[in-house]
PDB file of N, CA and C in Angstrom:
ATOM      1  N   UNK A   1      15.033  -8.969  90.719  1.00  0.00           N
ATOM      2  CA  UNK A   1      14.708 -10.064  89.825  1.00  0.00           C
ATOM      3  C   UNK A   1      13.232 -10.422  90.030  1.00  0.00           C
ATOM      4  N   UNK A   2      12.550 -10.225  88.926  1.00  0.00           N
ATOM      5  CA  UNK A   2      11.277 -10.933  89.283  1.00  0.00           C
ATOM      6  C   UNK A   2      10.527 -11.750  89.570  1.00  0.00           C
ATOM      7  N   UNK A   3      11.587 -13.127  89.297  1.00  0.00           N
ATOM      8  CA  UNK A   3      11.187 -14.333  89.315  1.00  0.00           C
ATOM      9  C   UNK A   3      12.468 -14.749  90.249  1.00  0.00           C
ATOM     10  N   UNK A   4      12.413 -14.416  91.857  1.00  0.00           N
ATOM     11  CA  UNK A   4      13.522 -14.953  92.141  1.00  0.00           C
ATOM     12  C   UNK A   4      13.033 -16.041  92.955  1.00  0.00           C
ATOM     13  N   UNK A   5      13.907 -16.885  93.395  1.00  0.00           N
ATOM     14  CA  UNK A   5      14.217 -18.174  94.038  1.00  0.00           C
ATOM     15  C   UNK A   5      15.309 -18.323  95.058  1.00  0.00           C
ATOM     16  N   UNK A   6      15.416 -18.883  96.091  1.00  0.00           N
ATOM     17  CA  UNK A   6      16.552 -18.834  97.067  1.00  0.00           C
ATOM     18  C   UNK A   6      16.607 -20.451  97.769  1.00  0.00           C
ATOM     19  N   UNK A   7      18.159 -20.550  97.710  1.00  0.00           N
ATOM     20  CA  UNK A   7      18.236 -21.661  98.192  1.00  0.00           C
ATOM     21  C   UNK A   7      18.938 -21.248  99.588  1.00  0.00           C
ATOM     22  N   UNK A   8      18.670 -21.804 101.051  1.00  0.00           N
ATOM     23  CA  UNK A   8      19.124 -21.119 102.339  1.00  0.00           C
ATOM     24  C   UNK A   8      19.214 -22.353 103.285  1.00  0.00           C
ATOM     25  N   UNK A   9      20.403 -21.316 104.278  1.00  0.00           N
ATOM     26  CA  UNK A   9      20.845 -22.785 105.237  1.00  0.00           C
ATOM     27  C   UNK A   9      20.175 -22.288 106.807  1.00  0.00           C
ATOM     28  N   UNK A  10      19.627 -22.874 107.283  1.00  0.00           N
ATOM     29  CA  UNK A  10      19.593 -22.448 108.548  1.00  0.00           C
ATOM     30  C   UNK A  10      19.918 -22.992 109.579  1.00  0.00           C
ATOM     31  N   UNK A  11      20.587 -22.951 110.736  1.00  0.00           N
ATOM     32  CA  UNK A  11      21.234 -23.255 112.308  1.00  0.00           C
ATOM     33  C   UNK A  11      20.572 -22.803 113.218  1.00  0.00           C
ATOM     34  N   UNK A  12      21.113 -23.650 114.433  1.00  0.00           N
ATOM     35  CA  UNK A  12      20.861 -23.577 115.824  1.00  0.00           C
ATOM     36  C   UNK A  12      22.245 -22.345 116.244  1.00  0.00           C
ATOM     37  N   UNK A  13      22.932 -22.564 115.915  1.00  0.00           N
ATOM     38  CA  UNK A  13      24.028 -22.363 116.388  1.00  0.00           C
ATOM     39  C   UNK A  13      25.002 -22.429 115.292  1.00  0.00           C
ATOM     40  N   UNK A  14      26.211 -21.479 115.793  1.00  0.00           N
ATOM     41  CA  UNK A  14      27.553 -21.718 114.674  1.00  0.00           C
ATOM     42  C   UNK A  14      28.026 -22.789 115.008  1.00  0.00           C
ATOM     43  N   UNK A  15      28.102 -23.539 113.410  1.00  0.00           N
ATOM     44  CA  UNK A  15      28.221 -25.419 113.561  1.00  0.00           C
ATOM     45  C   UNK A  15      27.791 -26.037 114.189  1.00  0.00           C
ATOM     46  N   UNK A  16      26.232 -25.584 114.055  1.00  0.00           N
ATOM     47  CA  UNK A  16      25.401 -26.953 114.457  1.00  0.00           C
ATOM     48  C   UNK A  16      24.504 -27.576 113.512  1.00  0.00           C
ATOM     49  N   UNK A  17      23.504 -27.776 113.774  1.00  0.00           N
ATOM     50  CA  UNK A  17      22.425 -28.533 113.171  1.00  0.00           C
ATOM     51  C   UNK A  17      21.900 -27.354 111.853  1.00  0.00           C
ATOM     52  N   UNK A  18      22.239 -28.293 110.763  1.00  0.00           N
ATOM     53  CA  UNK A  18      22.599 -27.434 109.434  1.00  0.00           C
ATOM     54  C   UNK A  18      20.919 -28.173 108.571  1.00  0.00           C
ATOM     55  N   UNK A  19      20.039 -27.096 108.106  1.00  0.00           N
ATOM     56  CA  UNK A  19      18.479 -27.529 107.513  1.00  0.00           C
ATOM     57  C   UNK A  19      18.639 -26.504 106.311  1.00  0.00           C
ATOM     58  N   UNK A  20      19.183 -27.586 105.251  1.00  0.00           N
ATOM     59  CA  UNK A  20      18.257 -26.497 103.828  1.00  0.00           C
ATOM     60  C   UNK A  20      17.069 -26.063 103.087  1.00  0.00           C
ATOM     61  N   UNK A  21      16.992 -25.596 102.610  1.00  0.00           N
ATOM     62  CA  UNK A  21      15.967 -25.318 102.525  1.00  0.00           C
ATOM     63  C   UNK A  21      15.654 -24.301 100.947  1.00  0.00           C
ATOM     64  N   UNK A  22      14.793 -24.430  99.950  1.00  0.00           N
ATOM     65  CA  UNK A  22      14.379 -23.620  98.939  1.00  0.00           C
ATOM     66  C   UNK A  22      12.516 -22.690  99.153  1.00  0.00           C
ATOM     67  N   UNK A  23      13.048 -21.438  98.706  1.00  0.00           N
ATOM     68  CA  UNK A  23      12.153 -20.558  99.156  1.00  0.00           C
ATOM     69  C   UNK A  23      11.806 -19.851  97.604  1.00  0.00           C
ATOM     70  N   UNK A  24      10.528 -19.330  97.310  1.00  0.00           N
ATOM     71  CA  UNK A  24      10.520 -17.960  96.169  1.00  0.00           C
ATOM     72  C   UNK A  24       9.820 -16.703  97.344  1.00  0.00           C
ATOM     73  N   UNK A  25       9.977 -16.839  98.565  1.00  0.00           N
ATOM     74  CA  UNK A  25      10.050 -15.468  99.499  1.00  0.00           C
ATOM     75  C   UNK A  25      10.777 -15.856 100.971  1.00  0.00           C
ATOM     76  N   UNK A  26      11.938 -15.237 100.819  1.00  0.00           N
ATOM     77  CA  UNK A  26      13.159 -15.799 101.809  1.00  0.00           C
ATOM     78  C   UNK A  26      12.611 -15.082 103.427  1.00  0.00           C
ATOM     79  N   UNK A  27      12.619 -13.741 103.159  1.00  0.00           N
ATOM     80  CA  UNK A  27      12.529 -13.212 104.664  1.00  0.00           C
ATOM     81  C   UNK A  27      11.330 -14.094 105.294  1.00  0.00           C
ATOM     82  N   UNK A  28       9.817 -14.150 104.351  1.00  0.00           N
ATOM     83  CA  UNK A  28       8.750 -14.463 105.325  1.00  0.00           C
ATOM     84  C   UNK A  28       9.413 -16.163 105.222  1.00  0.00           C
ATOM     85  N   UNK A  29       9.762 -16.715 104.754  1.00  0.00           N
ATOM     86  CA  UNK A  29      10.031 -18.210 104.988  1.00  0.00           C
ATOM     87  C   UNK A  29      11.003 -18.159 106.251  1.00  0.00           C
ATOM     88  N   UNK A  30      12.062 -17.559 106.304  1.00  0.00           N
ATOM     89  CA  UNK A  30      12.799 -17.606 107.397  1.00  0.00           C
ATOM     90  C   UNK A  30      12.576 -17.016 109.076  1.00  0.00           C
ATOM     91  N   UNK A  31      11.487 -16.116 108.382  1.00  0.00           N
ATOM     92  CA  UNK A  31      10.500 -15.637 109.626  1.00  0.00           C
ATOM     93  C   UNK A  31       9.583 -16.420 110.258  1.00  0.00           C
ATOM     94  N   UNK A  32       8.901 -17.356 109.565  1.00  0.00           N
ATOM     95  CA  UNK A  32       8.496 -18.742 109.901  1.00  0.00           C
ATOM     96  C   UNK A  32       9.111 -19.232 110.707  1.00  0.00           C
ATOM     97  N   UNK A  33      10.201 -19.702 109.829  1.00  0.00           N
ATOM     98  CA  UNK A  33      11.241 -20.682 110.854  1.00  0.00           C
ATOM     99  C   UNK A  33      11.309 -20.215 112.462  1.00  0.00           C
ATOM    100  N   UNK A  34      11.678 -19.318 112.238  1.00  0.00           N
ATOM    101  CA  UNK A  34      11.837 -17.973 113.062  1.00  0.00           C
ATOM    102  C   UNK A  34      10.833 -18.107 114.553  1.00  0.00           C
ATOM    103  N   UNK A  35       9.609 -18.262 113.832  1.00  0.00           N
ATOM    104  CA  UNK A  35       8.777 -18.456 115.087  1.00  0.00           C
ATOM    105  C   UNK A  35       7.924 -19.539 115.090  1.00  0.00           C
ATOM    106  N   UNK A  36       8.630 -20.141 114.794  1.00  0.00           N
ATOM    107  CA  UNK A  36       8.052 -21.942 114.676  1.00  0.00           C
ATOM    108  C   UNK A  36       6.883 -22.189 114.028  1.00  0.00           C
ATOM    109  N   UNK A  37       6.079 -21.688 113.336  1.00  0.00           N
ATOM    110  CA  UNK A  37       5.159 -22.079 112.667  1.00  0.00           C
ATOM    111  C   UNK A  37       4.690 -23.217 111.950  1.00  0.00           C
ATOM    112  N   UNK A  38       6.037 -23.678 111.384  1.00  0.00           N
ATOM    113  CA  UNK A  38       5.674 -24.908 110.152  1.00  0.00           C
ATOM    114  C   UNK A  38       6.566 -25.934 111.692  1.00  0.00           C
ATOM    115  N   UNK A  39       5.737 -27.570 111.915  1.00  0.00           N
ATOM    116  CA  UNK A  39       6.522 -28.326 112.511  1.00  0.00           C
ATOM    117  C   UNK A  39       7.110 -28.936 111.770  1.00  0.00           C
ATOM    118  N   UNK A  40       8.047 -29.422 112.513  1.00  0.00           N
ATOM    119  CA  UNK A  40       8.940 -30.474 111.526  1.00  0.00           C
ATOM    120  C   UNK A  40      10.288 -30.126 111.975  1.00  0.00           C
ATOM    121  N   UNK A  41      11.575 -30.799 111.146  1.00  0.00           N
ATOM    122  CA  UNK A  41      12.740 -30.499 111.165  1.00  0.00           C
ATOM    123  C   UNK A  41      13.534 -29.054 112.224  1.00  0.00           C
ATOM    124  N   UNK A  42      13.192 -28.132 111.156  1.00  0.00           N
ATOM    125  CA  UNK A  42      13.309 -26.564 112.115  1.00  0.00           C
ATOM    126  C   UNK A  42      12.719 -26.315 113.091  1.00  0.00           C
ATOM    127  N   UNK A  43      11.236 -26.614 113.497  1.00  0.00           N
ATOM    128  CA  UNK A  43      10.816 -26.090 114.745  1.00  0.00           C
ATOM    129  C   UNK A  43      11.501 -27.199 116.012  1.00  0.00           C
ATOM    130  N   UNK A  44      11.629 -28.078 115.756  1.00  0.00           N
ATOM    131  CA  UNK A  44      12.445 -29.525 116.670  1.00  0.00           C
ATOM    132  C   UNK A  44      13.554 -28.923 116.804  1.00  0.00           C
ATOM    133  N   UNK A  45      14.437 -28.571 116.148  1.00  0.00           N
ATOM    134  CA  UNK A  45      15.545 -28.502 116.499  1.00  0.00           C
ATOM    135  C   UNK A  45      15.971 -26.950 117.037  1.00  0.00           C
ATOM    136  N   UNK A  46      15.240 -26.234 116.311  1.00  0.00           N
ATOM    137  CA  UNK A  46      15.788 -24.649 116.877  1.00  0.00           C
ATOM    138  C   UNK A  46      16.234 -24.263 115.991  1.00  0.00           C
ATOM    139  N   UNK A  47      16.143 -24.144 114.537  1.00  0.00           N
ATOM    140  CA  UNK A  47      16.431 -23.757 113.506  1.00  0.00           C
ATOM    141  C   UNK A  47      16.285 -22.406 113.243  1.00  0.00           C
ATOM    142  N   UNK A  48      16.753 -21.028 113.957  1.00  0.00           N
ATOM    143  CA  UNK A  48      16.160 -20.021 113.803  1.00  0.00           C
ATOM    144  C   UNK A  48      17.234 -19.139 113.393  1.00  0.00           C
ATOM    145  N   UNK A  49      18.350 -19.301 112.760  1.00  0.00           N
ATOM    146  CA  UNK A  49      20.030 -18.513 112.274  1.00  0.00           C
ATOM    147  C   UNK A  49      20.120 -18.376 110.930  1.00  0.00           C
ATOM    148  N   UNK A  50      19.440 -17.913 110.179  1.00  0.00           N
ATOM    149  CA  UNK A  50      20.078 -18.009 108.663  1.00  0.00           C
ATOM    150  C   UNK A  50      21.672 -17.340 108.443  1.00  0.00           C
ATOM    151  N   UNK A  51      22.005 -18.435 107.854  1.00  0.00           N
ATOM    152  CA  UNK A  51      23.915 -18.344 107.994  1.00  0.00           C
ATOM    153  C   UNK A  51      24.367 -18.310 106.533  1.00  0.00           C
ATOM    154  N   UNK A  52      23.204 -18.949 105.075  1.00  0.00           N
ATOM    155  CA  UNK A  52      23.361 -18.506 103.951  1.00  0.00           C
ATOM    156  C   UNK A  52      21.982 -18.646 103.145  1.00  0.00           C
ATOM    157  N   UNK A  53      22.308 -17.980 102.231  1.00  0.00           N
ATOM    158  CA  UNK A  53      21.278 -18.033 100.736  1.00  0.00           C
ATOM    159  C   UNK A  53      22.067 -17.679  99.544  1.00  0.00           C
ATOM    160  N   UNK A  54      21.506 -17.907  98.510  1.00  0.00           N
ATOM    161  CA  UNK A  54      22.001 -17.400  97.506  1.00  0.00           C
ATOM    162  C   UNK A  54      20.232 -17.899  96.361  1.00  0.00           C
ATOM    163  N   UNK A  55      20.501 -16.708  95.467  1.00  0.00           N
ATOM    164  CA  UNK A  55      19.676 -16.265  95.021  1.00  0.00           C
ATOM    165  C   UNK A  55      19.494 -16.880  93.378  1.00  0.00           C
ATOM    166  N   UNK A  56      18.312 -17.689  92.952  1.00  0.00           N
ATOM    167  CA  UNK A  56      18.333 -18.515  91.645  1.00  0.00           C
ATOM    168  C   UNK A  56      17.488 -17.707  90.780  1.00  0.00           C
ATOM    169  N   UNK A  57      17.156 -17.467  89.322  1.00  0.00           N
ATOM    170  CA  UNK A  57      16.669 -17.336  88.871  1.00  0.00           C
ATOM    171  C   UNK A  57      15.189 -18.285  88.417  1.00  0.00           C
ATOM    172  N   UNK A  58      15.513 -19.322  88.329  1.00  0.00           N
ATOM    173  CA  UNK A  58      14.485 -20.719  87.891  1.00  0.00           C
ATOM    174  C   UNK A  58      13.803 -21.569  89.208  1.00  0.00           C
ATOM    175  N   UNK A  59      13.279 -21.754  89.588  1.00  0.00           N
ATOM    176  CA  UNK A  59      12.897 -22.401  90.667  1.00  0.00           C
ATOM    177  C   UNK A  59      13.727 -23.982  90.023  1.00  0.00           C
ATOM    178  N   UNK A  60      13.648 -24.207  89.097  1.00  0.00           N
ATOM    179  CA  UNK A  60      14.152 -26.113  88.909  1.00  0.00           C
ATOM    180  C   UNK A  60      15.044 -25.882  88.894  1.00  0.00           C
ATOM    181  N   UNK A  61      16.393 -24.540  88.962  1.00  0.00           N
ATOM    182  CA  UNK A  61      17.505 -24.606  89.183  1.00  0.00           C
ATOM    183  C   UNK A  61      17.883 -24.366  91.098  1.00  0.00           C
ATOM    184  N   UNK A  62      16.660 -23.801  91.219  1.00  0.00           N
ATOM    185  CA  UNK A  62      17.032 -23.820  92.812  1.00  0.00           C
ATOM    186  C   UNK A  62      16.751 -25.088  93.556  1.00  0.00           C
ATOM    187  N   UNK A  63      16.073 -25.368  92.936  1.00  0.00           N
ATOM    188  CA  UNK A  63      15.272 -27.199  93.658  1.00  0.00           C
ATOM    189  C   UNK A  63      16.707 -28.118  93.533  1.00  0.00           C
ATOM    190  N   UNK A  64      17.320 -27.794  92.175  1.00  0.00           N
ATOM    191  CA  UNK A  64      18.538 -28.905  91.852  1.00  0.00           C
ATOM    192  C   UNK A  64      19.663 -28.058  93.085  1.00  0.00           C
ATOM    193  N   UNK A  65      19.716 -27.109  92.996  1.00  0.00           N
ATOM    194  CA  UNK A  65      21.112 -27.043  93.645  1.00  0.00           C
ATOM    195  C   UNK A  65      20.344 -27.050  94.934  1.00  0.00           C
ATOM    196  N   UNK A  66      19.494 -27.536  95.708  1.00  0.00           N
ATOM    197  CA  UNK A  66      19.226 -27.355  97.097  1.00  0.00           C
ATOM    198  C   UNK A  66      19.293 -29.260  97.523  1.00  0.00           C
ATOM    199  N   UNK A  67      19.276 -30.027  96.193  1.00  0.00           N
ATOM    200  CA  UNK A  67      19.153 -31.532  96.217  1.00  0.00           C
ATOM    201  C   UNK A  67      20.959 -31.379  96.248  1.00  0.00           C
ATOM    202  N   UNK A  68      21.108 -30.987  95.525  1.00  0.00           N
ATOM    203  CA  UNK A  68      22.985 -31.414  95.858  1.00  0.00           C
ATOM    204  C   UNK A  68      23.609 -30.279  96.755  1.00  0.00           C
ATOM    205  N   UNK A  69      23.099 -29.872  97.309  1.00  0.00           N
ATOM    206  CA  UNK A  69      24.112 -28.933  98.320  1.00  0.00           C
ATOM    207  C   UNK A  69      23.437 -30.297  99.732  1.00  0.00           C
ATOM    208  N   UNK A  70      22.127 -30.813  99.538  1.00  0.00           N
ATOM    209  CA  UNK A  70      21.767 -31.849 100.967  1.00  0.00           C
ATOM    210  C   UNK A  70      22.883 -32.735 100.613  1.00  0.00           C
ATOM    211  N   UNK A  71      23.124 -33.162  99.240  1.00  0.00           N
ATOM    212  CA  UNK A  71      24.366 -34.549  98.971  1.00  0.00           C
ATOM    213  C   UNK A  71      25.455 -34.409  99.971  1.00  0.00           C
ATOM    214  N   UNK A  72      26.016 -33.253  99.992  1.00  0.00           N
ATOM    215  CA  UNK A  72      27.352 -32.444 100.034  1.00  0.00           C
ATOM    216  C   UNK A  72      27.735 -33.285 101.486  1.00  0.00           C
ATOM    217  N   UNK A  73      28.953 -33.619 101.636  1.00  0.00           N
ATOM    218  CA  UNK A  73      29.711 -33.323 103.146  1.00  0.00           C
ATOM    219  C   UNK A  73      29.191 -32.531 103.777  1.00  0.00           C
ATOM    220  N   UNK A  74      28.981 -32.665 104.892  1.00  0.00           N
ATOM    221  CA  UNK A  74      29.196 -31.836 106.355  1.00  0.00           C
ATOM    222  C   UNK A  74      29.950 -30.583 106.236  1.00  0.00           C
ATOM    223  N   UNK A  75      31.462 -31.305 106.074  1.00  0.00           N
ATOM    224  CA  UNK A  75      32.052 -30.237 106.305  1.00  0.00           C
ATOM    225  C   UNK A  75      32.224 -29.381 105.078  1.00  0.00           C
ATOM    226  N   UNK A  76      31.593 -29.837 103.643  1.00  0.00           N
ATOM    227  CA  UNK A  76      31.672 -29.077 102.429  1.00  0.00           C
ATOM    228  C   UNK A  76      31.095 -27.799 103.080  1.00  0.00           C
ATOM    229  N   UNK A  77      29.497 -27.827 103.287  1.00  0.00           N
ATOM    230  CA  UNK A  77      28.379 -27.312 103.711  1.00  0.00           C
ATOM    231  C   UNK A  77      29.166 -25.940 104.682  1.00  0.00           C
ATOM    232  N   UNK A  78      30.189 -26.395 105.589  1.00  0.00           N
ATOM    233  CA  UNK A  78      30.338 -25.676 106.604  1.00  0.00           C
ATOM    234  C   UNK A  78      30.982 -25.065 106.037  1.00  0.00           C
ATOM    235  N   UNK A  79      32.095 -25.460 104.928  1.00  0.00           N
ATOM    236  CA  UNK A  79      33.053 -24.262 104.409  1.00  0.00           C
ATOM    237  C   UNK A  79      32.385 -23.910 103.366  1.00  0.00           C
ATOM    238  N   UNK A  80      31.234 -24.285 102.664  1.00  0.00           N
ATOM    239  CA  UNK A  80      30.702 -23.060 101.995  1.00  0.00           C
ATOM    240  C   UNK A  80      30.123 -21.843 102.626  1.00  0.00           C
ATOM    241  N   UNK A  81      29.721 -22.284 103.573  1.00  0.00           N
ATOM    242  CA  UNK A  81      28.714 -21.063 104.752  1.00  0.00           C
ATOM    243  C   UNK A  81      29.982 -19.899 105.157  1.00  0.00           C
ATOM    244  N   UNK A  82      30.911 -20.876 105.742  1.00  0.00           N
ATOM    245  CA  UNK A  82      32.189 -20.098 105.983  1.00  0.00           C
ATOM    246  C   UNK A  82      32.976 -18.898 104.722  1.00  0.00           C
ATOM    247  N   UNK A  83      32.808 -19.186 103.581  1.00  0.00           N
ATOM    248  CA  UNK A  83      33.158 -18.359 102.763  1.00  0.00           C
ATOM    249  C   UNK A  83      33.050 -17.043 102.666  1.00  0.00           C
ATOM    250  N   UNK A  84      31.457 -17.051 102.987  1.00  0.00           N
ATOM    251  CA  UNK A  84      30.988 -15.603 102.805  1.00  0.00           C
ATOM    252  C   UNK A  84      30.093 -15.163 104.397  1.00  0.00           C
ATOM    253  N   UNK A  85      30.293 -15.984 105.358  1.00  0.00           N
ATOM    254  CA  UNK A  85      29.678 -15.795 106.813  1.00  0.00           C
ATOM    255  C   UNK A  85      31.078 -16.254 107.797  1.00  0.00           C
ATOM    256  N   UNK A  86      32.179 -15.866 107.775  1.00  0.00           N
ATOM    257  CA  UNK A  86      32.755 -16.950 108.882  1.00  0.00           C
ATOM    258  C   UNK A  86      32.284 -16.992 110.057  1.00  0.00           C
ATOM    259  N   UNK A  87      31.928 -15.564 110.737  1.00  0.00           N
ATOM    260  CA  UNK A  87      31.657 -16.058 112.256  1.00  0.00           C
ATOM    261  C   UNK A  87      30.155 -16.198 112.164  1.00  0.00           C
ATOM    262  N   UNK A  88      29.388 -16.814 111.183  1.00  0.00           N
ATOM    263  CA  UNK A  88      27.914 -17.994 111.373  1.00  0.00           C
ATOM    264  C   UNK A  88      27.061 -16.571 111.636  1.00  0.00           C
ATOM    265  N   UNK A  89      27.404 -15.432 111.988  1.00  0.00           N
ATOM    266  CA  UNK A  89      25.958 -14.467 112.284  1.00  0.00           C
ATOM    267  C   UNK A  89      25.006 -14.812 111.269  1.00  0.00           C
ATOM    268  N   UNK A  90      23.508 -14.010 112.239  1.00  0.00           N
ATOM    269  CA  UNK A  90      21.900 -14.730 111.684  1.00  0.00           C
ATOM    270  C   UNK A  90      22.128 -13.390 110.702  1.00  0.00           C
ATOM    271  N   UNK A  91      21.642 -13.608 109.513  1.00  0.00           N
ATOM    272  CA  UNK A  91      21.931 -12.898 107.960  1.00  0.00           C
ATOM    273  C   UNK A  91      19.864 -12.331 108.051  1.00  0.00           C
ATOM    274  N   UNK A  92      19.360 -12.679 108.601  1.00  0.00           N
ATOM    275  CA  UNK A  92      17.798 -12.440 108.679  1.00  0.00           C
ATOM    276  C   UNK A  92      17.862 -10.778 108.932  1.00  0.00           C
ATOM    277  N   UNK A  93      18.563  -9.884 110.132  1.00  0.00           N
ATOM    278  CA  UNK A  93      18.174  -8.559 110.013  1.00  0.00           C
ATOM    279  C   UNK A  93      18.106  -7.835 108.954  1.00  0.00           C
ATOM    280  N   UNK A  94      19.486  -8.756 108.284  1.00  0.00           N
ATOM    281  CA  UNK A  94      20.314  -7.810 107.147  1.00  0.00           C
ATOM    282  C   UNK A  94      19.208  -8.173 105.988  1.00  0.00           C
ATOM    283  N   UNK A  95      18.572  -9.100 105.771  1.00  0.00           N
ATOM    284  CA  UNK A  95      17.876  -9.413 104.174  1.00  0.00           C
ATOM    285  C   UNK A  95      16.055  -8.979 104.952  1.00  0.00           C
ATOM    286  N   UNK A  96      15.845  -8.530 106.386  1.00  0.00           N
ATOM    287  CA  UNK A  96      15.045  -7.620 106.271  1.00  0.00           C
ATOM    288  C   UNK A  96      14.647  -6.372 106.782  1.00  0.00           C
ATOM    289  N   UNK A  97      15.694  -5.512 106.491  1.00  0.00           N
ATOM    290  CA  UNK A  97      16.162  -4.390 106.654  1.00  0.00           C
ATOM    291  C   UNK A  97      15.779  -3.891 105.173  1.00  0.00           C
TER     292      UNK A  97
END
């Protein structure tokens, strides 16, 4: 897709400290995270597991669903991750491989 967009969750740990996040380049954004570069939120906490993404066409459709997936329950959040990750592995080798 040429114009893609990603909305992504990242952890400390399976079921822990859950940081969303919208990207239009996922690996180097999560590679960031990765090695603390940007402070804030993720580098404080240890934010270095990507556990989901999913992939938008529009950036104002990824911005909206990254504002209501923050709305969401806790535990919504966890059983969406759970759907398509149950045991929480970091999804980063696999999207840069």
């Amino acid at each position: 897709m040429e114009n893609a967009y990603y909305v992504y969750i990242m952890t400390n740990r399976p079921k822990g400290t859950l940081y969303i996040g919208v990207t239009n380049h996922l690996i180097r954004r999560v590679y960031e995270h990765r090695i603390g570069v940007v402070p804030g939120f993720t580098a404080k906490y240890r934010l270095k597991r990507l556990v989901y993404f999913e992939q938008c066409g529009e950036i104002m459709v990824a911005i909206e669903r990254e504002k209501r997936l923050k709305r969401w329950r806790r535990a919504w959040k966890v059983a969406l991750i759970e759907v398509s990750n149950p045991t929480w592995r970091d999804l980063f080798e696999e999207i840069a491989a």
